[in-house]
PDB file of N, CA and C in Angstrom:
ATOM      1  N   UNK A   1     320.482 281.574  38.479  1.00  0.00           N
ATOM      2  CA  UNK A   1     321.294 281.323  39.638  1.00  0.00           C
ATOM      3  C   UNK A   1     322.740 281.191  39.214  1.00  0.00           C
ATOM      4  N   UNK A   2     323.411 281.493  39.909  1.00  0.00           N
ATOM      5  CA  UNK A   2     325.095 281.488  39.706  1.00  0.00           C
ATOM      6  C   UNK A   2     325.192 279.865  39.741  1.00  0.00           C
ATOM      7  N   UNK A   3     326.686 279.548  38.876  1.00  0.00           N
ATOM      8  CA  UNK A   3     326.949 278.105  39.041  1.00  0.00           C
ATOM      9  C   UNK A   3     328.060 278.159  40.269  1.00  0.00           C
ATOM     10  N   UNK A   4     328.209 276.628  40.386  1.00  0.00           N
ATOM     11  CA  UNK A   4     329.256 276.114  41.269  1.00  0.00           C
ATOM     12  C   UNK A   4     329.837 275.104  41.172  1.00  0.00           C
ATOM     13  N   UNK A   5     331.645 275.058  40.955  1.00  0.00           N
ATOM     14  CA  UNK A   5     332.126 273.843  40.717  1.00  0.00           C
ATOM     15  C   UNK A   5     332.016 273.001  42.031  1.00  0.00           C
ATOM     16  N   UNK A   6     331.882 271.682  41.595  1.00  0.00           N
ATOM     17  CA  UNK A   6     331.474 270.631  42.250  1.00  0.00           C
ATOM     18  C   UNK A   6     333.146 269.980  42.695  1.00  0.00           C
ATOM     19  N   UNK A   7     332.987 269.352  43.938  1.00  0.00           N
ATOM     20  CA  UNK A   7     334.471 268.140  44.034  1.00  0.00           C
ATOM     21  C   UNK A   7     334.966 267.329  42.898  1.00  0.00           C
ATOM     22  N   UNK A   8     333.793 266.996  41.720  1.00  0.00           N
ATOM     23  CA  UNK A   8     334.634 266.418  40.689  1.00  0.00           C
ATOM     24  C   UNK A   8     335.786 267.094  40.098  1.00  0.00           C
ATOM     25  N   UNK A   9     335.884 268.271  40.216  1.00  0.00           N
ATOM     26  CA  UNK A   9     336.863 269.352  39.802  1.00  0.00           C
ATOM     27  C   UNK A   9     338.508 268.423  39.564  1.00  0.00           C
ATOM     28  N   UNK A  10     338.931 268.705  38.293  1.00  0.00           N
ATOM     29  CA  UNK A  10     340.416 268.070  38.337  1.00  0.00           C
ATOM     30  C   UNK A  10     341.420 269.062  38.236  1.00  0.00           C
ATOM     31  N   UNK A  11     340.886 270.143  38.224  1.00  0.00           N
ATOM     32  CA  UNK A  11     341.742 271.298  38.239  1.00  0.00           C
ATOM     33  C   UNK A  11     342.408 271.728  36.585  1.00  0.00           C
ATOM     34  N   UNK A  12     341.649 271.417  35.928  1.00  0.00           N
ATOM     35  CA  UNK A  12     341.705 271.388  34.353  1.00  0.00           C
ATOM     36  C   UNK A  12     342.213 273.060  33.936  1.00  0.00           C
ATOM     37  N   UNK A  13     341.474 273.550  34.319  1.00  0.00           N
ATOM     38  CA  UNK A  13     342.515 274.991  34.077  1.00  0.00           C
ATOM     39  C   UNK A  13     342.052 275.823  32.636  1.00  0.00           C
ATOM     40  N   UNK A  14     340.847 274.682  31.925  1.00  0.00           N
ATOM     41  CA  UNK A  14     340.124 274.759  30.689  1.00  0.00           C
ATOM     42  C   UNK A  14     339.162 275.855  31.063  1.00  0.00           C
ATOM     43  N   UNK A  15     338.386 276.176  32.063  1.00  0.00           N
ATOM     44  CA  UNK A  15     337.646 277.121  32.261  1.00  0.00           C
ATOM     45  C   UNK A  15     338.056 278.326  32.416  1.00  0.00           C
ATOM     46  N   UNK A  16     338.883 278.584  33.438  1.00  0.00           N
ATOM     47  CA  UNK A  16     339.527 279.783  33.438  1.00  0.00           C
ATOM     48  C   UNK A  16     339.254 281.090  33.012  1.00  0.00           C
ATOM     49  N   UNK A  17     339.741 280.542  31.716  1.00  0.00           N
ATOM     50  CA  UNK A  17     340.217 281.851  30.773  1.00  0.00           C
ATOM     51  C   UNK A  17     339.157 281.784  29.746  1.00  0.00           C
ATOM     52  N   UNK A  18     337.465 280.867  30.001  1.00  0.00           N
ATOM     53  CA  UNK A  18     336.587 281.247  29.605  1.00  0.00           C
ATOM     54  C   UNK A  18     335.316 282.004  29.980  1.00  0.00           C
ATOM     55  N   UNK A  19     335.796 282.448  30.974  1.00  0.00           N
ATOM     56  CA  UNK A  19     334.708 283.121  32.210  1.00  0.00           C
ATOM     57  C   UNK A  19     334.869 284.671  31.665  1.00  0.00           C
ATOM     58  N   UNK A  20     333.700 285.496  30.617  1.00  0.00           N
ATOM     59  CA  UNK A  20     333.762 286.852  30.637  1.00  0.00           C
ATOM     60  C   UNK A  20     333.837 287.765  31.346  1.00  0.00           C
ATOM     61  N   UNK A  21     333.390 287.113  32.677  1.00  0.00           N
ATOM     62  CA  UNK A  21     333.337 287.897  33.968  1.00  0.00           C
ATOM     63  C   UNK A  21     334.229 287.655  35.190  1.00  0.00           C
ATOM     64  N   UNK A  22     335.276 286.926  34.408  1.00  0.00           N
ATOM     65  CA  UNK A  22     336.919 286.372  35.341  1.00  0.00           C
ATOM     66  C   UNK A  22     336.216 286.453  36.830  1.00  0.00           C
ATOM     67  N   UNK A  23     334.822 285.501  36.444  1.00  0.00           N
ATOM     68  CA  UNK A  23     334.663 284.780  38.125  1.00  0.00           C
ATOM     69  C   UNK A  23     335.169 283.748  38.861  1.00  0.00           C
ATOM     70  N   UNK A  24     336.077 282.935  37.509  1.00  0.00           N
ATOM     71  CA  UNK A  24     336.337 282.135  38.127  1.00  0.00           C
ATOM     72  C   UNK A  24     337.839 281.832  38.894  1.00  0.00           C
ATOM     73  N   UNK A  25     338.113 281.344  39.909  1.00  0.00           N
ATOM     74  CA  UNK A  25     339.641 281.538  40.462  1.00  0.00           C
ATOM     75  C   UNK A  25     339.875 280.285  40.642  1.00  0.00           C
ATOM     76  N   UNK A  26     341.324 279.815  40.500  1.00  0.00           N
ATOM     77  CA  UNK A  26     342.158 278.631  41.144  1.00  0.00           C
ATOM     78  C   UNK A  26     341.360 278.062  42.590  1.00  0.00           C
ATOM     79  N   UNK A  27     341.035 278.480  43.554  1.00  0.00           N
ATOM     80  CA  UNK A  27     340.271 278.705  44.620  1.00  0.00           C
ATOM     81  C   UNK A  27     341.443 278.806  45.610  1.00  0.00           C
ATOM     82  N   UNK A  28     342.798 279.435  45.610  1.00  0.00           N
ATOM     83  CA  UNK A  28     343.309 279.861  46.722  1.00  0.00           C
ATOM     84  C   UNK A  28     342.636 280.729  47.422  1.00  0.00           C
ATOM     85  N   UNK A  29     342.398 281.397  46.558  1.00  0.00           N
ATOM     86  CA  UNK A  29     341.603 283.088  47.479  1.00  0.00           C
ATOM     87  C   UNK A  29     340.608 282.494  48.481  1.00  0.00           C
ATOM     88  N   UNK A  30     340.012 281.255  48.035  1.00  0.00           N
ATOM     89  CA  UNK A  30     338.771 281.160  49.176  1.00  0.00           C
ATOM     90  C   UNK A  30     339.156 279.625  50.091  1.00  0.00           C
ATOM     91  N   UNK A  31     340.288 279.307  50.464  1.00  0.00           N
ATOM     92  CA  UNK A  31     340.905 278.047  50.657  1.00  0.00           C
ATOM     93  C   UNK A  31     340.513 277.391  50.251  1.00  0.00           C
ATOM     94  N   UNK A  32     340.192 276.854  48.895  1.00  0.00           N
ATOM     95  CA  UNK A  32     339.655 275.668  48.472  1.00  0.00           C
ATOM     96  C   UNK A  32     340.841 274.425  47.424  1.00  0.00           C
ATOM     97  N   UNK A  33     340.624 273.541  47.207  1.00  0.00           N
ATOM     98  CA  UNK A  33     341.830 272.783  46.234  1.00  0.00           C
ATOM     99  C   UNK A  33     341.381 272.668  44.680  1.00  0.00           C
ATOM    100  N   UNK A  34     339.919 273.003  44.669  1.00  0.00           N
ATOM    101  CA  UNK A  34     339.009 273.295  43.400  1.00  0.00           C
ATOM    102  C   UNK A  34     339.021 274.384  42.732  1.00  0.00           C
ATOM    103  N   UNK A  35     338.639 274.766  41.821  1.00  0.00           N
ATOM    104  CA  UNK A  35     338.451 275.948  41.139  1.00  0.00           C
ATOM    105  C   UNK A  35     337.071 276.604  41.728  1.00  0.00           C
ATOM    106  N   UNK A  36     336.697 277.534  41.687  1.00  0.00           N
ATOM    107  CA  UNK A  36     335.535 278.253  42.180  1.00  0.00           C
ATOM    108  C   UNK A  36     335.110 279.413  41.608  1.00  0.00           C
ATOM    109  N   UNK A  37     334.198 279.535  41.250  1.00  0.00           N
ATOM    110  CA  UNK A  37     332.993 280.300  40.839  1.00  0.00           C
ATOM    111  C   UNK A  37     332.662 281.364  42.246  1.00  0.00           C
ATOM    112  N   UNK A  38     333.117 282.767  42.102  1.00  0.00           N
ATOM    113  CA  UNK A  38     332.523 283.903  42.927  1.00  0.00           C
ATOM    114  C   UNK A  38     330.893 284.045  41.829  1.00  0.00           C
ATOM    115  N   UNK A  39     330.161 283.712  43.173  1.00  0.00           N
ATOM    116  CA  UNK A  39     328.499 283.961  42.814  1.00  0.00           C
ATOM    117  C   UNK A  39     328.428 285.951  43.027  1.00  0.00           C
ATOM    118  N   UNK A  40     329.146 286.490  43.293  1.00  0.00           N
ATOM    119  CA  UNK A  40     328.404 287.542  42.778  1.00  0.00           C
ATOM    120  C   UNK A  40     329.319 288.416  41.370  1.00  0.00           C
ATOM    121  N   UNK A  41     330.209 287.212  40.915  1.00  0.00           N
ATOM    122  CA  UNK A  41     330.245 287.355  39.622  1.00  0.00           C
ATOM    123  C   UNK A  41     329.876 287.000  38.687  1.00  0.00           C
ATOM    124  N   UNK A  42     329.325 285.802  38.686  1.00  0.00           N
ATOM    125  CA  UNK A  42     328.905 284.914  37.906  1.00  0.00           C
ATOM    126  C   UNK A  42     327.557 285.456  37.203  1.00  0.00           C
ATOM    127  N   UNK A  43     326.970 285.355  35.891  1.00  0.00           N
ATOM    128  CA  UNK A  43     326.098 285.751  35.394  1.00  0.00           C
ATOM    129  C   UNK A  43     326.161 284.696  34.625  1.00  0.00           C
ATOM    130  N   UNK A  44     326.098 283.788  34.752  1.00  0.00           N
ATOM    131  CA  UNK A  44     325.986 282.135  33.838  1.00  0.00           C
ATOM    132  C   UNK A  44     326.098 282.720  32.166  1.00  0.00           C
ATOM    133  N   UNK A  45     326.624 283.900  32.483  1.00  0.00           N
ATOM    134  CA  UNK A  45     327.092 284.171  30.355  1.00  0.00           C
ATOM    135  C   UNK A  45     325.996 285.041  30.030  1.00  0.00           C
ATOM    136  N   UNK A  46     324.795 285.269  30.696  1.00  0.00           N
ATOM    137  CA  UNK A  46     323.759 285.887  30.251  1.00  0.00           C
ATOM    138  C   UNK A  46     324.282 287.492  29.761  1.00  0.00           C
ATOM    139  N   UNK A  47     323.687 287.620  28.790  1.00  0.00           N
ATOM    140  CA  UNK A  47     324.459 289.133  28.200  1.00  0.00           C
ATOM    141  C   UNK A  47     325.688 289.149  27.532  1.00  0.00           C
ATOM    142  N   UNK A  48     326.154 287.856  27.464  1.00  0.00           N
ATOM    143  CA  UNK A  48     327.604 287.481  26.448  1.00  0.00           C
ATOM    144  C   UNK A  48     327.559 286.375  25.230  1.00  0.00           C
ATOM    145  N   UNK A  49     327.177 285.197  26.253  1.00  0.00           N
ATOM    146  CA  UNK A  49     326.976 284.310  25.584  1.00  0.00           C
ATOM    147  C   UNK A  49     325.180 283.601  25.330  1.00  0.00           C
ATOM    148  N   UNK A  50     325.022 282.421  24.733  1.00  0.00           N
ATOM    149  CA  UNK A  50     323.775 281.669  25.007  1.00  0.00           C
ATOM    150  C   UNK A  50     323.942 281.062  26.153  1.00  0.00           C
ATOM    151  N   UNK A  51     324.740 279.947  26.293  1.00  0.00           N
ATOM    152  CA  UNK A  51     325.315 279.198  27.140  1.00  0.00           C
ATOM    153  C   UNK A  51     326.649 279.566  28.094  1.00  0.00           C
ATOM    154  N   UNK A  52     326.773 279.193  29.522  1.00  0.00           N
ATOM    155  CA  UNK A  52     327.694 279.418  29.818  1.00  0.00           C
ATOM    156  C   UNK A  52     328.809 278.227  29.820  1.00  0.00           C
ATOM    157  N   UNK A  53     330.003 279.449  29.415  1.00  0.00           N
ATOM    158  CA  UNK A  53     330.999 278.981  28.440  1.00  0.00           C
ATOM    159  C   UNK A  53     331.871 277.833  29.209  1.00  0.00           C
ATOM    160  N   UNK A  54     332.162 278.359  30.843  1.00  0.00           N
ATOM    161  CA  UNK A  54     333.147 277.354  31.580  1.00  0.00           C
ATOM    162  C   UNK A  54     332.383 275.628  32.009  1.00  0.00           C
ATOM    163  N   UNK A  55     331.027 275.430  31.178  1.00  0.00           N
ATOM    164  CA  UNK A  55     330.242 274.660  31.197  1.00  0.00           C
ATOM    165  C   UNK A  55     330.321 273.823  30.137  1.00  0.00           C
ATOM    166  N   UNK A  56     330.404 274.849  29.135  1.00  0.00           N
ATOM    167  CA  UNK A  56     330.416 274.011  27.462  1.00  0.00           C
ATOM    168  C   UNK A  56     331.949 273.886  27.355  1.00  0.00           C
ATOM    169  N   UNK A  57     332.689 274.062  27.664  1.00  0.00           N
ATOM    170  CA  UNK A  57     334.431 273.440  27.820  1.00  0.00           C
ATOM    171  C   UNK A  57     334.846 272.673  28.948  1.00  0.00           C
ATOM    172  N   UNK A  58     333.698 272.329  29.997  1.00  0.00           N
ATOM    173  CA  UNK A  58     334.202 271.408  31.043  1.00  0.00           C
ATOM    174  C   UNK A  58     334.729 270.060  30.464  1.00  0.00           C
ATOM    175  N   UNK A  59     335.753 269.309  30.688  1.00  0.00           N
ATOM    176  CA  UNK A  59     335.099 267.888  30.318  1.00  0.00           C
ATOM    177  C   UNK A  59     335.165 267.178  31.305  1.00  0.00           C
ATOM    178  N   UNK A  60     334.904 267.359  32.594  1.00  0.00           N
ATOM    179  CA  UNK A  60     334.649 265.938  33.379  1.00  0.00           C
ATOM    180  C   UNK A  60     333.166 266.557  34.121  1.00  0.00           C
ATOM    181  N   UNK A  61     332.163 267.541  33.460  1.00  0.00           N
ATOM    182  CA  UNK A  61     331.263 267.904  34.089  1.00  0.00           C
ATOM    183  C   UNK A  61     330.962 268.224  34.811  1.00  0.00           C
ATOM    184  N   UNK A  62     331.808 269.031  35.750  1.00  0.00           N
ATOM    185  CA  UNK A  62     331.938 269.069  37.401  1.00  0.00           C
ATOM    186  C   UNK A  62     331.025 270.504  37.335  1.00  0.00           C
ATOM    187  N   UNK A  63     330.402 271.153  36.127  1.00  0.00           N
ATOM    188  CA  UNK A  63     329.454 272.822  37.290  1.00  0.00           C
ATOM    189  C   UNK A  63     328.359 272.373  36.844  1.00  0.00           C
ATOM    190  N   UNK A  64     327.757 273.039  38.065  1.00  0.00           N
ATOM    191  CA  UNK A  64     326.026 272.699  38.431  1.00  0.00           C
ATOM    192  C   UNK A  64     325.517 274.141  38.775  1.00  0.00           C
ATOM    193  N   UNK A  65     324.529 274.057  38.745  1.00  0.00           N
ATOM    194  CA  UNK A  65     323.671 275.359  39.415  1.00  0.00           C
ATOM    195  C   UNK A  65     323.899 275.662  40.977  1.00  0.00           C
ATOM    196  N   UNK A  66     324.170 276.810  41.088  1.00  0.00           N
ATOM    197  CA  UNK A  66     324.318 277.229  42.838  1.00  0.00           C
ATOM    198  C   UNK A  66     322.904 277.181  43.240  1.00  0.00           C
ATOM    199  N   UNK A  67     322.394 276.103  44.199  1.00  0.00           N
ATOM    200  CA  UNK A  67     321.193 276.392  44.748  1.00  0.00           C
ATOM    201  C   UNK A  67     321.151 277.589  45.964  1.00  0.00           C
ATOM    202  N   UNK A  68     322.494 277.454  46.308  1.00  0.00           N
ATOM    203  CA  UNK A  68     322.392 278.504  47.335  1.00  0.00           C
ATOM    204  C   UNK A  68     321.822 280.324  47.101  1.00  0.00           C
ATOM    205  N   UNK A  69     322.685 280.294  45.291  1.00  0.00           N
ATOM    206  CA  UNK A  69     322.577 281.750  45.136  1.00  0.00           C
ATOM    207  C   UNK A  69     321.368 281.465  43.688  1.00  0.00           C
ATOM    208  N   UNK A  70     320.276 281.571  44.028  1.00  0.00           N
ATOM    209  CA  UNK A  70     318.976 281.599  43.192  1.00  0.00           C
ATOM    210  C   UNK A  70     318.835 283.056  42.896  1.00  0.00           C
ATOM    211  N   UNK A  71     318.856 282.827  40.942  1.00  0.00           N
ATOM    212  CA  UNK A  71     318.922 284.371  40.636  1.00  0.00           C
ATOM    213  C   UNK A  71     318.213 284.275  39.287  1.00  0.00           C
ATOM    214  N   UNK A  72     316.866 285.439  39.029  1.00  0.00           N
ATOM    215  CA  UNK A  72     316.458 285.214  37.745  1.00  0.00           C
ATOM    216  C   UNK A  72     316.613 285.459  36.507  1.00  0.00           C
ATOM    217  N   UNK A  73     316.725 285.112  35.366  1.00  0.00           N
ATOM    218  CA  UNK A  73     317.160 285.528  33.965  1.00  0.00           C
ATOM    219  C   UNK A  73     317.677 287.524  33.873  1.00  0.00           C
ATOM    220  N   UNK A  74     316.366 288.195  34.446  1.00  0.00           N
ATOM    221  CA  UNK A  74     316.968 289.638  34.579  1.00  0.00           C
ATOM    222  C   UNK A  74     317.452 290.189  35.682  1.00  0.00           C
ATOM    223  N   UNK A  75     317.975 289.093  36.811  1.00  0.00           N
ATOM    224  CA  UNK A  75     319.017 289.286  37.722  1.00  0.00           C
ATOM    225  C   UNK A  75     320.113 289.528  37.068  1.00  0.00           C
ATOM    226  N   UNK A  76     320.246 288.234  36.154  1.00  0.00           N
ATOM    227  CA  UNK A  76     321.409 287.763  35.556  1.00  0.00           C
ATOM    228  C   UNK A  76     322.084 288.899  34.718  1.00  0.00           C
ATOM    229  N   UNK A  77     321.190 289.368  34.181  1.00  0.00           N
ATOM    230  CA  UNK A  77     321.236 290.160  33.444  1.00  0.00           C
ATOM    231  C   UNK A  77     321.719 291.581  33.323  1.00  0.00           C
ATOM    232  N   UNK A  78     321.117 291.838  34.520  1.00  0.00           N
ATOM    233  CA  UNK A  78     321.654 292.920  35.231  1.00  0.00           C
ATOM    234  C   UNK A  78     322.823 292.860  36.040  1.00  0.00           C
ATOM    235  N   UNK A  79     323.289 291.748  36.716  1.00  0.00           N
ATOM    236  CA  UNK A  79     324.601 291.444  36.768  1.00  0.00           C
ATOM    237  C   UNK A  79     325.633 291.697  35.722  1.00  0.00           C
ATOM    238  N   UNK A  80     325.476 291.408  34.809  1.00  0.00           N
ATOM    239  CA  UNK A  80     326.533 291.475  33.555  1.00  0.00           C
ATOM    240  C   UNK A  80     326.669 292.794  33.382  1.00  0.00           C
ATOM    241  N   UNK A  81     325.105 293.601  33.350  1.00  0.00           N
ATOM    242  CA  UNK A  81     325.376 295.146  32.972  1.00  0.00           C
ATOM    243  C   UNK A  81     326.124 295.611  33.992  1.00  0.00           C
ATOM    244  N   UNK A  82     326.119 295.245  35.155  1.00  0.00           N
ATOM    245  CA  UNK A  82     326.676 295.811  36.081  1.00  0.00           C
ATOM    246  C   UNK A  82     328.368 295.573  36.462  1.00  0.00           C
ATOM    247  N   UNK A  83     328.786 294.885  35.528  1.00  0.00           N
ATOM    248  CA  UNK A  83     329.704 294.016  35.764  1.00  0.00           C
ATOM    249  C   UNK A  83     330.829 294.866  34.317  1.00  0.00           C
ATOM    250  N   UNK A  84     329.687 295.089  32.787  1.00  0.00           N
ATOM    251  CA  UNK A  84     330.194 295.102  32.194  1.00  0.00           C
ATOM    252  C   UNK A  84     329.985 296.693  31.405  1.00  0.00           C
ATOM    253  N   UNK A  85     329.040 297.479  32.139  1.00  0.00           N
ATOM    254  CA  UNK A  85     328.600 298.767  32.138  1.00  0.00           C
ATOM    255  C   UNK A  85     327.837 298.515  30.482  1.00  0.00           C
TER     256      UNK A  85
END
């Protein structure tokens, strides 16, 4: 499943520029005051990394799993290929 930053968000700016799949945005684009995770970019790192990366550099813990967008290991997977040819 794609992640999603949570309201704890401090606007850290640490994730960013660790997202292989530059899903993640400031959240102007979607009016938000948080940072945000586009779920149909997101491939939680699968096909790049082990772990996803804007997760293992958070430090106030703010991403969680998108329950909304439930997706399986070779969803994921295929996201990235698709993402990253």
């Amino acid at each position: 499943m794609a992640l999603i930053i949570n309201e704890d968000c401090t606007n850290c700016d640490v994730c960013l520029p660790e997202c292989p799949n530059e899903a993640i945005t400031d959240g102007s684009d979607v009016d938000s005051d948080i940072y945000y995770i586009h779920p149909d970019l997101c491939s939680e790192c699968k096909g790049s990394f082990d772990e996803p990366q804007c997760v293992s550099v958070c430090p106030v813990e703010c991403i969680e799993q998108d329950p909304d967008h439930v997706e399986s290991e070779e969803e994921l997977l295929a996201k990235h290929e698709a993402i990253h040819g």
